[in-house]
Structure formats: structure tokens, C-alpha cells
PDB file of N, CA and C in Angstrom:
ATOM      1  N   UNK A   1      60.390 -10.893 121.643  1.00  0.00           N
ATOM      2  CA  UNK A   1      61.501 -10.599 120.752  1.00  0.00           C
ATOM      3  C   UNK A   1      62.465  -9.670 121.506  1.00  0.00           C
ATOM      4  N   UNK A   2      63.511  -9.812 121.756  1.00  0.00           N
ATOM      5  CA  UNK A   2      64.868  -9.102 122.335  1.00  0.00           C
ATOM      6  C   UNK A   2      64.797  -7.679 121.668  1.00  0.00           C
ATOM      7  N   UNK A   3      65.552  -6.810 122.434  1.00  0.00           N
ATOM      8  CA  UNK A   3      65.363  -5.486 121.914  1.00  0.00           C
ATOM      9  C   UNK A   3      66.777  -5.373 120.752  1.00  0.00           C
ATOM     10  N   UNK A   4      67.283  -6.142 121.139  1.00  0.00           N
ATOM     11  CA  UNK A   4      68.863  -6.463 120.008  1.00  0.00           C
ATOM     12  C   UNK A   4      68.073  -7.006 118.465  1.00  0.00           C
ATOM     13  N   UNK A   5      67.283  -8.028 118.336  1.00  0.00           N
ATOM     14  CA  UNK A   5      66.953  -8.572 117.096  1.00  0.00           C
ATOM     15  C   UNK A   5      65.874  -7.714 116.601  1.00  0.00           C
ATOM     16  N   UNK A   6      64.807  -6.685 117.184  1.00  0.00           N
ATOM     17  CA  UNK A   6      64.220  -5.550 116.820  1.00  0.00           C
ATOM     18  C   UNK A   6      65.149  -4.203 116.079  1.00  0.00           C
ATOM     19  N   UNK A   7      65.734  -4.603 116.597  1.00  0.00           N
ATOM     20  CA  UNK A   7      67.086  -3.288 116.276  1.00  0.00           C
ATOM     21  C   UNK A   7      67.504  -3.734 114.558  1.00  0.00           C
ATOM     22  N   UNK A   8      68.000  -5.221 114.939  1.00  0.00           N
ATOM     23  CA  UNK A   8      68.536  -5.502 113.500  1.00  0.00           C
ATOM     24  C   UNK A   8      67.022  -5.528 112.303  1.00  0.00           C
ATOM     25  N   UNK A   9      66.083  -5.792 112.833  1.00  0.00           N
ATOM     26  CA  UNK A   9      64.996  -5.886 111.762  1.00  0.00           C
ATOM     27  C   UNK A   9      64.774  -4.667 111.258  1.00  0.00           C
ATOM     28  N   UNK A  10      64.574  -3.411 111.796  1.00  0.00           N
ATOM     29  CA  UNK A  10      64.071  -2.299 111.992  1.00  0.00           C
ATOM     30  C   UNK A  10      65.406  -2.188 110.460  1.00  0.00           C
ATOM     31  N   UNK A  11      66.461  -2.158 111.150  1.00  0.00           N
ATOM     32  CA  UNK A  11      67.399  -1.477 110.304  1.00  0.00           C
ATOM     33  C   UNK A  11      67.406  -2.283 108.826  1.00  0.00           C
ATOM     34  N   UNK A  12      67.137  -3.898 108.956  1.00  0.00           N
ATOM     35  CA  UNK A  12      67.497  -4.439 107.509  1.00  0.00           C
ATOM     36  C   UNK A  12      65.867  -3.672 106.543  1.00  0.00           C
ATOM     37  N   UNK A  13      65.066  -3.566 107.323  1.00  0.00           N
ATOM     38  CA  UNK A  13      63.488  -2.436 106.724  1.00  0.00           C
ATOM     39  C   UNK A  13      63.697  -1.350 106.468  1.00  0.00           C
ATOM     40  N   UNK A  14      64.973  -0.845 106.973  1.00  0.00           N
ATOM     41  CA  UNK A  14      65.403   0.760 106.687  1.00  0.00           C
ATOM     42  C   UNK A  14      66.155   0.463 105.166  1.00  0.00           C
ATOM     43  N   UNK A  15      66.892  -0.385 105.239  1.00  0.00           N
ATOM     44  CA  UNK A  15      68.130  -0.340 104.242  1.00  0.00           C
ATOM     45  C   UNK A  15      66.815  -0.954 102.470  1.00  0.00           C
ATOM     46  N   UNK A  16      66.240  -1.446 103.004  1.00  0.00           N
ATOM     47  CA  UNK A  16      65.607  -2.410 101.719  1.00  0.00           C
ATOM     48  C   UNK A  16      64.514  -1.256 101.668  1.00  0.00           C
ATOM     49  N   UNK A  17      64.052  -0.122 102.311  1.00  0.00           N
ATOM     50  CA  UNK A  17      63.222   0.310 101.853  1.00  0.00           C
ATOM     51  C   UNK A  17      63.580   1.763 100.712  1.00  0.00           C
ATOM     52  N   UNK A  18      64.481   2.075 100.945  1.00  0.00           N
ATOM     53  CA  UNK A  18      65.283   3.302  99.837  1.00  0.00           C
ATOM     54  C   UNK A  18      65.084   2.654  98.424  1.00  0.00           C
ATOM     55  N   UNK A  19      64.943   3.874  97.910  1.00  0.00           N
ATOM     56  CA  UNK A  19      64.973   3.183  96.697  1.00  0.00           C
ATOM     57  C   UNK A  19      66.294   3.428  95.425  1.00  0.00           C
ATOM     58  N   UNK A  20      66.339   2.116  95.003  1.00  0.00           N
ATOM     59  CA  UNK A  20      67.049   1.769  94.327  1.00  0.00           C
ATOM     60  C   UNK A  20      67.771   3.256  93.456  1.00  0.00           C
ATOM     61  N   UNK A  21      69.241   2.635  93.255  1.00  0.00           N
ATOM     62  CA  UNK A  21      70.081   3.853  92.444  1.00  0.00           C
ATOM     63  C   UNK A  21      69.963   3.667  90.546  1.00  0.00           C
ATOM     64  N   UNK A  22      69.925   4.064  90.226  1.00  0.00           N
ATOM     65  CA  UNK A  22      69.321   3.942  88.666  1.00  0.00           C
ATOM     66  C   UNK A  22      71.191   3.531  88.259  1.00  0.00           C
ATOM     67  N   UNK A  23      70.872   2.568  87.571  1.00  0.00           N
ATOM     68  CA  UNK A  23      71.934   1.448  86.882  1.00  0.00           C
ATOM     69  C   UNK A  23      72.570   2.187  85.355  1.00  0.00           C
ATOM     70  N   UNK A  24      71.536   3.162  85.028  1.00  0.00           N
ATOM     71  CA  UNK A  24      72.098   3.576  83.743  1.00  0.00           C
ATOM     72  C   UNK A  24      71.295   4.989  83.173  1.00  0.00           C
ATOM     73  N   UNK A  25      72.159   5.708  82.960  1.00  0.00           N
ATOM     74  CA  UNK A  25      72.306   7.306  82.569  1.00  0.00           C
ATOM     75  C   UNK A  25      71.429   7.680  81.341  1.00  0.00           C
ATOM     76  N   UNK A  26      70.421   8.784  81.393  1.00  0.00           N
ATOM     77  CA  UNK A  26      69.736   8.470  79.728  1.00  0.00           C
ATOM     78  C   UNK A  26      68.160   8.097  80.045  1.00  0.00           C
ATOM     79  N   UNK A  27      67.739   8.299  78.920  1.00  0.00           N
ATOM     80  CA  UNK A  27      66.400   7.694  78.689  1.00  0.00           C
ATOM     81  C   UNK A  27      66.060   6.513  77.840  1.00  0.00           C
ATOM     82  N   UNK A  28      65.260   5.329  78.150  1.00  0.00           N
ATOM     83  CA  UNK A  28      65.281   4.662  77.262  1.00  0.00           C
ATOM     84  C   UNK A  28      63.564   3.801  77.675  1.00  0.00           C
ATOM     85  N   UNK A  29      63.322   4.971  76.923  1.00  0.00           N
ATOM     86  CA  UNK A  29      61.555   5.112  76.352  1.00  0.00           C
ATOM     87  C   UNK A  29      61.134   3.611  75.954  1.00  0.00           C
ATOM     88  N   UNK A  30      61.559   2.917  75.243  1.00  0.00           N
ATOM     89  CA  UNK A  30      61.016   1.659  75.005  1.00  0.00           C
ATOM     90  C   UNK A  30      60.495   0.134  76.126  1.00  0.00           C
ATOM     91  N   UNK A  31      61.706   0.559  77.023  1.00  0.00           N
ATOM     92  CA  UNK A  31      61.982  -0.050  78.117  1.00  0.00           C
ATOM     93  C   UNK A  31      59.904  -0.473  78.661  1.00  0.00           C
ATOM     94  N   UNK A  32      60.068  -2.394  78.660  1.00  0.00           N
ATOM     95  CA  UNK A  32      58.512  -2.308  79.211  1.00  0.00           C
ATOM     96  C   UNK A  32      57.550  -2.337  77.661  1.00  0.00           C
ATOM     97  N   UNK A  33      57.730  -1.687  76.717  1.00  0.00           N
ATOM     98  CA  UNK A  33      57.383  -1.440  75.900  1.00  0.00           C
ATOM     99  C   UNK A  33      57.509  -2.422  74.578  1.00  0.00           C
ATOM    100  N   UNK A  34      58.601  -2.653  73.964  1.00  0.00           N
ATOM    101  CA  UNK A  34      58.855  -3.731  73.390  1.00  0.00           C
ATOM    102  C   UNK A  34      59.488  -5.187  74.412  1.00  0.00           C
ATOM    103  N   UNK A  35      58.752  -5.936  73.174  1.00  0.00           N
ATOM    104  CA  UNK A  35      59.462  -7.299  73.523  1.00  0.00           C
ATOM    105  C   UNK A  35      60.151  -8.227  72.826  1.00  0.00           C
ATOM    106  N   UNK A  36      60.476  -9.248  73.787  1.00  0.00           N
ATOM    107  CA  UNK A  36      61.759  -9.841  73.005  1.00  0.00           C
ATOM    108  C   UNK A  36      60.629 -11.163  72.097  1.00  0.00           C
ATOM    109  N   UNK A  37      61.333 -10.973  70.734  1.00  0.00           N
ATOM    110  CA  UNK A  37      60.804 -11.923  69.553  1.00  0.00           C
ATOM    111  C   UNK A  37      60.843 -13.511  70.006  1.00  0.00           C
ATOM    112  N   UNK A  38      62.265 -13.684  70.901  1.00  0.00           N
ATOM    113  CA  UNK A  38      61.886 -15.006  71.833  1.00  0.00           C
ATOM    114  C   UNK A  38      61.336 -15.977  72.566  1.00  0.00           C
ATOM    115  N   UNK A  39      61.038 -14.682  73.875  1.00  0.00           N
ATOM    116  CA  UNK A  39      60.054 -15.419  74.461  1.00  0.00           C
ATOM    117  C   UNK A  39      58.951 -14.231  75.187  1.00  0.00           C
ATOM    118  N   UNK A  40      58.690 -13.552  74.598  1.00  0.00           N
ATOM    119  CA  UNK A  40      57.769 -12.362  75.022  1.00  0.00           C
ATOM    120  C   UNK A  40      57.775 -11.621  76.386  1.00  0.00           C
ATOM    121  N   UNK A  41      59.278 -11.348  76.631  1.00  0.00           N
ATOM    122  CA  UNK A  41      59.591 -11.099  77.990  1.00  0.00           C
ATOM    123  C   UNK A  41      59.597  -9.312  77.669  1.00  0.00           C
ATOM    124  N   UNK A  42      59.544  -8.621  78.494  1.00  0.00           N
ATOM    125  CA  UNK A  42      59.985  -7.384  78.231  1.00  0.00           C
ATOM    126  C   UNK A  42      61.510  -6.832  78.211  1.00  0.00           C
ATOM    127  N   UNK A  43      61.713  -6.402  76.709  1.00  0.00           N
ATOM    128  CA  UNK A  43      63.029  -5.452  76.841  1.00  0.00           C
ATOM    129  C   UNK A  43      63.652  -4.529  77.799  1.00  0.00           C
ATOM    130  N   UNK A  44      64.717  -4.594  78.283  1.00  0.00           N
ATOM    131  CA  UNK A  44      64.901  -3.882  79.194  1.00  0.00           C
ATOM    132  C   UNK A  44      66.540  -3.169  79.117  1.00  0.00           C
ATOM    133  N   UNK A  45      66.452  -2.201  79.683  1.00  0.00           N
ATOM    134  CA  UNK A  45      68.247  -1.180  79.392  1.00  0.00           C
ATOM    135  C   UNK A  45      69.453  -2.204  79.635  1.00  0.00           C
ATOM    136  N   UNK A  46      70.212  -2.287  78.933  1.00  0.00           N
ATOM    137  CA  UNK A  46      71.705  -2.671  79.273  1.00  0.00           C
ATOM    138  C   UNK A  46      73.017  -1.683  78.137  1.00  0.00           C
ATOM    139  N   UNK A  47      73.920  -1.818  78.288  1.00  0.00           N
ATOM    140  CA  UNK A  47      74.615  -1.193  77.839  1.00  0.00           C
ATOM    141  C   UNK A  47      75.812  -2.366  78.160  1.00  0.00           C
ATOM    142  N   UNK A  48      77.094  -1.962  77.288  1.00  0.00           N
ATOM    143  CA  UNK A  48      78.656  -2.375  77.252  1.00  0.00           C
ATOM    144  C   UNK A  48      79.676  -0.870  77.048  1.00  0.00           C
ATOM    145  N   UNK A  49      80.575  -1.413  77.576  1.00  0.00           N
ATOM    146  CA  UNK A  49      81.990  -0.567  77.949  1.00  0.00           C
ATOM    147  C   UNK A  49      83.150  -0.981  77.173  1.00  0.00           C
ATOM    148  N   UNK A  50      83.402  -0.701  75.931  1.00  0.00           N
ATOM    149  CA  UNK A  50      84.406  -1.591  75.568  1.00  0.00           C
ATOM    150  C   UNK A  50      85.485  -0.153  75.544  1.00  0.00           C
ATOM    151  N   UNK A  51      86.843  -0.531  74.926  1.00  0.00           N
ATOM    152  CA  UNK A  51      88.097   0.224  74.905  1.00  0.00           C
ATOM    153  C   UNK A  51      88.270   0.225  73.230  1.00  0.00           C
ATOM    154  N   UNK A  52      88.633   1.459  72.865  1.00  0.00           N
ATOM    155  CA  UNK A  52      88.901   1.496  71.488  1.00  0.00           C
ATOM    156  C   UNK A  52      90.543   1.568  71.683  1.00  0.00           C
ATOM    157  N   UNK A  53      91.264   1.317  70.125  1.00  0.00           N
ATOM    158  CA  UNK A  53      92.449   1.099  70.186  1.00  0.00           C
ATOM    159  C   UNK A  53      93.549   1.954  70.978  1.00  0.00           C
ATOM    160  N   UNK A  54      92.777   3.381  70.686  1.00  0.00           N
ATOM    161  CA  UNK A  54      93.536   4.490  71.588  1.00  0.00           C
ATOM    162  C   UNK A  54      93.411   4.680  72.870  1.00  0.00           C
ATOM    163  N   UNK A  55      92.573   3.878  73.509  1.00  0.00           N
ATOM    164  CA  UNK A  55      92.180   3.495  75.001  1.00  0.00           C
ATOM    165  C   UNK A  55      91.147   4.843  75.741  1.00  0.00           C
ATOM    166  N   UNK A  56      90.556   5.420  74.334  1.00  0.00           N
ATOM    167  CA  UNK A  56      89.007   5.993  74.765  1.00  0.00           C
ATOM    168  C   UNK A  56      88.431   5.067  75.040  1.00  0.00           C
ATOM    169  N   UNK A  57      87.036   4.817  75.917  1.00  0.00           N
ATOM    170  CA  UNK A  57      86.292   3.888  76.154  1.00  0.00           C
ATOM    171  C   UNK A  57      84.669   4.506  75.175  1.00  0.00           C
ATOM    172  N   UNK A  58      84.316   3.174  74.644  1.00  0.00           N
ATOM    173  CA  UNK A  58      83.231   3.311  73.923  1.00  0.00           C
ATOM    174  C   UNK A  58      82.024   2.911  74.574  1.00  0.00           C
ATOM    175  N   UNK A  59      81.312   3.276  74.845  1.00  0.00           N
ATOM    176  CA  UNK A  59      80.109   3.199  75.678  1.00  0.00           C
ATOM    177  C   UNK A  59      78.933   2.670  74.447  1.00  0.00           C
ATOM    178  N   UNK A  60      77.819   1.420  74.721  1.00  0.00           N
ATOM    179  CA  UNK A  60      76.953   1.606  73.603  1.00  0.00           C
ATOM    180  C   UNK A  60      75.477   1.055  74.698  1.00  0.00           C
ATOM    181  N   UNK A  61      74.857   1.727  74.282  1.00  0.00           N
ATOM    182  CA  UNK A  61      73.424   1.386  74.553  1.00  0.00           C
ATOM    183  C   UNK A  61      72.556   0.217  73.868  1.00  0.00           C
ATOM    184  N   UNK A  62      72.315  -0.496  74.969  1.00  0.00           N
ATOM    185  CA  UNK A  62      71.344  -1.374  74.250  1.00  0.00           C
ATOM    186  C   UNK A  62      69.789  -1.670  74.742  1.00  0.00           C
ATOM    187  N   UNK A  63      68.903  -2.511  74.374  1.00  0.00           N
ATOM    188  CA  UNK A  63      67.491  -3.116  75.041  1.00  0.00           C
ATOM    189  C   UNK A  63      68.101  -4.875  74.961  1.00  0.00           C
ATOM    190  N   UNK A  64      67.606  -5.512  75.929  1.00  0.00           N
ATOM    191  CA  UNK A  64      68.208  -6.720  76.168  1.00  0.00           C
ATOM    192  C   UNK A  64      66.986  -7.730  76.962  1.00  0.00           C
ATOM    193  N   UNK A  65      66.887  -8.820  76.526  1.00  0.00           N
ATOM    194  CA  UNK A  65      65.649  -9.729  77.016  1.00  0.00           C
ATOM    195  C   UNK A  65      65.646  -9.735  78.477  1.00  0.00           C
ATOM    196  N   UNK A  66      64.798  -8.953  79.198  1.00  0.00           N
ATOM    197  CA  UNK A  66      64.767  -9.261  80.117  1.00  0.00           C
ATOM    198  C   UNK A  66      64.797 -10.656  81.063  1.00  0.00           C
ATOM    199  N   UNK A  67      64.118 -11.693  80.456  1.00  0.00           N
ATOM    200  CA  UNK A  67      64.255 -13.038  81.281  1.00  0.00           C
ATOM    201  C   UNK A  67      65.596 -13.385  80.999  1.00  0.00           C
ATOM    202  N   UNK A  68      65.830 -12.983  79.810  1.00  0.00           N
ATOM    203  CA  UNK A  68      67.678 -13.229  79.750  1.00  0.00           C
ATOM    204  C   UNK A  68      68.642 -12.876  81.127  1.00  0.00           C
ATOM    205  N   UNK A  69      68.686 -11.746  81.178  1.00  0.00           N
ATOM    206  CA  UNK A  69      69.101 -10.702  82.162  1.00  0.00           C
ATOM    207  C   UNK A  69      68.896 -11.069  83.459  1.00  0.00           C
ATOM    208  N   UNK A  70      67.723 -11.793  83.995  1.00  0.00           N
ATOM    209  CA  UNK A  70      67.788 -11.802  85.405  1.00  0.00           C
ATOM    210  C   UNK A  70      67.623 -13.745  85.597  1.00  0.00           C
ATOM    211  N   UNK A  71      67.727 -14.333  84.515  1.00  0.00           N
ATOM    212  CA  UNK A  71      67.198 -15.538  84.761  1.00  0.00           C
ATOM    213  C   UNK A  71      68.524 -16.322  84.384  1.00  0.00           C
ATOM    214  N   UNK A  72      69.460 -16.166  82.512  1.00  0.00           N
ATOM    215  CA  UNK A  72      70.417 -16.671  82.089  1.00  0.00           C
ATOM    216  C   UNK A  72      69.617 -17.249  80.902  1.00  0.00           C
ATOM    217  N   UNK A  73      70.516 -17.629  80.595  1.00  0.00           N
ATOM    218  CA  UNK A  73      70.630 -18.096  78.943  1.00  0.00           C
ATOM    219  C   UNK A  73      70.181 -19.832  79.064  1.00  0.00           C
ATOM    220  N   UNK A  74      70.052 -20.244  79.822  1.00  0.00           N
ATOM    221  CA  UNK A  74      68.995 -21.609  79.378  1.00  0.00           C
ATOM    222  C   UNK A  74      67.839 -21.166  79.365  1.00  0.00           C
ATOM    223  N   UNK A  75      67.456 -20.355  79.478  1.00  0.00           N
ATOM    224  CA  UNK A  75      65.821 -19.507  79.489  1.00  0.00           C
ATOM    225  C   UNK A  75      65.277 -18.802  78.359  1.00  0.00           C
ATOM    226  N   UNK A  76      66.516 -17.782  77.464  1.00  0.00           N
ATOM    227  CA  UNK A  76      66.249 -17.175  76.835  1.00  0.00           C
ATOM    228  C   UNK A  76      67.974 -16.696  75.996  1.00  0.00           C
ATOM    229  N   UNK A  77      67.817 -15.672  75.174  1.00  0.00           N
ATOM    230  CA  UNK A  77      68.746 -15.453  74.779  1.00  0.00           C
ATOM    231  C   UNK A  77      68.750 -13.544  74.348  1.00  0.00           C
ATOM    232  N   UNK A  78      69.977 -13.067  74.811  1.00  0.00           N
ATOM    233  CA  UNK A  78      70.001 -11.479  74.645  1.00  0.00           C
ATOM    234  C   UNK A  78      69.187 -10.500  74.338  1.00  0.00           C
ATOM    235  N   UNK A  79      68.989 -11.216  71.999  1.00  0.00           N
ATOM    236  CA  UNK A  79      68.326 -10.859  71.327  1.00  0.00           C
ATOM    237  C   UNK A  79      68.559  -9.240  70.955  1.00  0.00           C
ATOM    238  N   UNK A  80      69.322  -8.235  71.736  1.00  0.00           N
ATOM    239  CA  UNK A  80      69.784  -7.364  71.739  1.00  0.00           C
ATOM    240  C   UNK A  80      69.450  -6.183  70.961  1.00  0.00           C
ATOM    241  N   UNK A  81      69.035  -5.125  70.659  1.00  0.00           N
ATOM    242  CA  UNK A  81      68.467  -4.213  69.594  1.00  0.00           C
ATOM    243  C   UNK A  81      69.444  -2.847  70.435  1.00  0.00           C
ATOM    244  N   UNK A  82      69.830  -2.163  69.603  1.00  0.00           N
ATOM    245  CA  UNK A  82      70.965  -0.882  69.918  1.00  0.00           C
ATOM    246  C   UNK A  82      69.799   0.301  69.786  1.00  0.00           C
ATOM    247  N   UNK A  83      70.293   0.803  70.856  1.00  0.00           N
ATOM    248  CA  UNK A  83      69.350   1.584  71.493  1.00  0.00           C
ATOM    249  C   UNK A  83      68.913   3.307  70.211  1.00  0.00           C
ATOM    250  N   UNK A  84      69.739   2.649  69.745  1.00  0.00           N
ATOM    251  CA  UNK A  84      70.182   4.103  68.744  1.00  0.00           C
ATOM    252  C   UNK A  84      69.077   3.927  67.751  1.00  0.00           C
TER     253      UNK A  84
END
């Protein structure tokens, strides 16, 4: 193996081994815990950003089907429960 394509391996093992930046702010205890009434996948954090009329932004927390989330909607569907 070339000392050039050791170099690039080494580094793509550096970059994939850090760990991940957390996607969303908060605790959300259920997460893993409940599941979706669908297809028995585990709930998992999502949230939306919408704009209210005065152009505050409304932030809302949700739990969301996981196979939904990483797979799409011929699989499963939202099912959505507000985190509140």
C-alpha cells in the first residue's frame, strides 16, 4: 500500500471516528423508550422551525418514528407526539 493511500485512510478513520455533534438542544427522556403505534420502531427527537406572523420564530419539539426518519414514508409514517 503507497504511503499516499495510508495517509488518506488514516485520516478518513480520524474524521469518522469523533463523535457525532448532538442535532438538538434539551432533553428528551423518552427517546428509545416509546414506540411508534405503527410499526414498533423507536421514537426518536425531531423538532420544526416555523415563523409566526411577527417573524419571531417558533420552535416546537417533537418524538417522530424513527424508521420514518431514516428510511421515508413508504415504510412508515411520522406518527408524531409533541414533546410537551
Amino acid at each position: 500500500m503507497s504511503d499516499e493511500l495510508w495517509e488518506k485512510v488514516y485520516l478518513l478513520r480520524q474524521n469518522k471516528s469523533a463523535m457525532p455533534k448532538k442535532r438538538f438542544e434539551g432533553e428528551y427522556l423518552l427517546t428509545g423508550l416509546i414506540r411508534c403505534p405503527e410499526c414498533g420502531a423507536a421514537m426518536t427527537a425531531s423538532r420544526t422551525v416555523n415563523r409566526a406572523k411577527e417573524g419571531t420564530k417558533i420552535v416546537r419539539m417533537y418524538y417522530s418514528c424513527g424508521r420514518f426518519r431514516s428510511q421515508g414514508g413508504s415504510v412508515c409514517h411520522a406518527n408524531s407526539i409533541r414533546k410537551d
